[in-house]
Protein backbone atom coordinates (compact mmCIF):
# COMPACT_ATOMS: atom_id res chain seq x y z
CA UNK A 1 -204.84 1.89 30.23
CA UNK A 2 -202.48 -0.31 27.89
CA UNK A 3 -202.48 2.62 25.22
CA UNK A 4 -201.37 5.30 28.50
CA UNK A 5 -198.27 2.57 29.21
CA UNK A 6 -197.36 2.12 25.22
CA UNK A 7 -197.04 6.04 25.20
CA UNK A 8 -194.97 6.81 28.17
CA UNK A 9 -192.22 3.72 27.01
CA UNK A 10 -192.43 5.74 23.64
CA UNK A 11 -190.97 9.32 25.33
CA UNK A 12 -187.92 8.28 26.19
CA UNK A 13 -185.22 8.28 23.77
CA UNK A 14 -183.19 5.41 23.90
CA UNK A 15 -180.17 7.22 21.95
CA UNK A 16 -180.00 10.35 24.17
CA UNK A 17 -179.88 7.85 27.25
CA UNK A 18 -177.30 5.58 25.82
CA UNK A 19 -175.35 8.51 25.03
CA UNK A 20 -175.91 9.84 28.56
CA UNK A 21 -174.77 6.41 30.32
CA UNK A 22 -171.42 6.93 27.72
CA UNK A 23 -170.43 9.81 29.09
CA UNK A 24 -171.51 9.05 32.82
CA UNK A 25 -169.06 6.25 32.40
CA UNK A 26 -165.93 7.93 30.90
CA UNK A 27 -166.42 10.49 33.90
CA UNK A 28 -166.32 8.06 36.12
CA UNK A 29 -163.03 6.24 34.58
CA UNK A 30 -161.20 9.73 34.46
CA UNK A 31 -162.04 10.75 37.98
CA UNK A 32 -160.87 7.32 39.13
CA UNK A 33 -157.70 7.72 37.39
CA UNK A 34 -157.29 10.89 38.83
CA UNK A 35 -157.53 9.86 42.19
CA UNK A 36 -154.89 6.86 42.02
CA UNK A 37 -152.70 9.00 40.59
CA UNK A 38 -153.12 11.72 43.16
CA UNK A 39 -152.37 9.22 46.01
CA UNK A 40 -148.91 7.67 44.21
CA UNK A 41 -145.91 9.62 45.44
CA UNK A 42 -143.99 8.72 42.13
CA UNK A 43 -140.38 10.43 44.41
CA UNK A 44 -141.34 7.97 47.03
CA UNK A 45 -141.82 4.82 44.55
CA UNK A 46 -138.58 5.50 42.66
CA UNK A 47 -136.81 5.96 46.40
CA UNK A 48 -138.50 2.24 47.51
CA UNK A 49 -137.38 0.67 44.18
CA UNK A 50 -133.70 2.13 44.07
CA UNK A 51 -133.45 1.14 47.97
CA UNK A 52 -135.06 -2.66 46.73
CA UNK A 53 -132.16 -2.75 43.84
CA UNK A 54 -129.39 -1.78 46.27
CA UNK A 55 -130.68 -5.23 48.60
CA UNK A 56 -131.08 -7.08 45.52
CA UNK A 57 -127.28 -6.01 44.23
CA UNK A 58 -126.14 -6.99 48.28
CA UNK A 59 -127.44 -10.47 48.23
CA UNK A 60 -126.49 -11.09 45.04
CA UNK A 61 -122.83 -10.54 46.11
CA UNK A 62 -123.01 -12.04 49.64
CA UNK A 63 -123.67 -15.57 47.38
């Protein structure tokens, strides 16, 4: 019985899974990335920070 268990922990090949769990993980990074950047409207963004500046300027002058 101990000789069946040694034998089945010796087919797998710690490498190829390593290698495996790599790549799985990279995948996963891109696709997040993807999807943040897919929801950011970069117009919209640029149109909140301009309209944030133009207050900022507006106080700054009312002191």
């Amino acid at each position: 019985m101990n000789n069946q268990q040694q034998n089945n922990a010796s087919q797998t090949d710690a490498k190829k899974v390593r290698r495996q769990n790599a790549a799985s993980a990279q995948n996963q990074s891109q696709s997040q990335q993807t999807e943040f950047a897919s929801e950011t409207d970069a117009q919209e963004v640029r149109r909140q920070n301009q309209q944030s500046e133009q207050k900022k300027s507006q106080n700054q002058q009312q002191q």
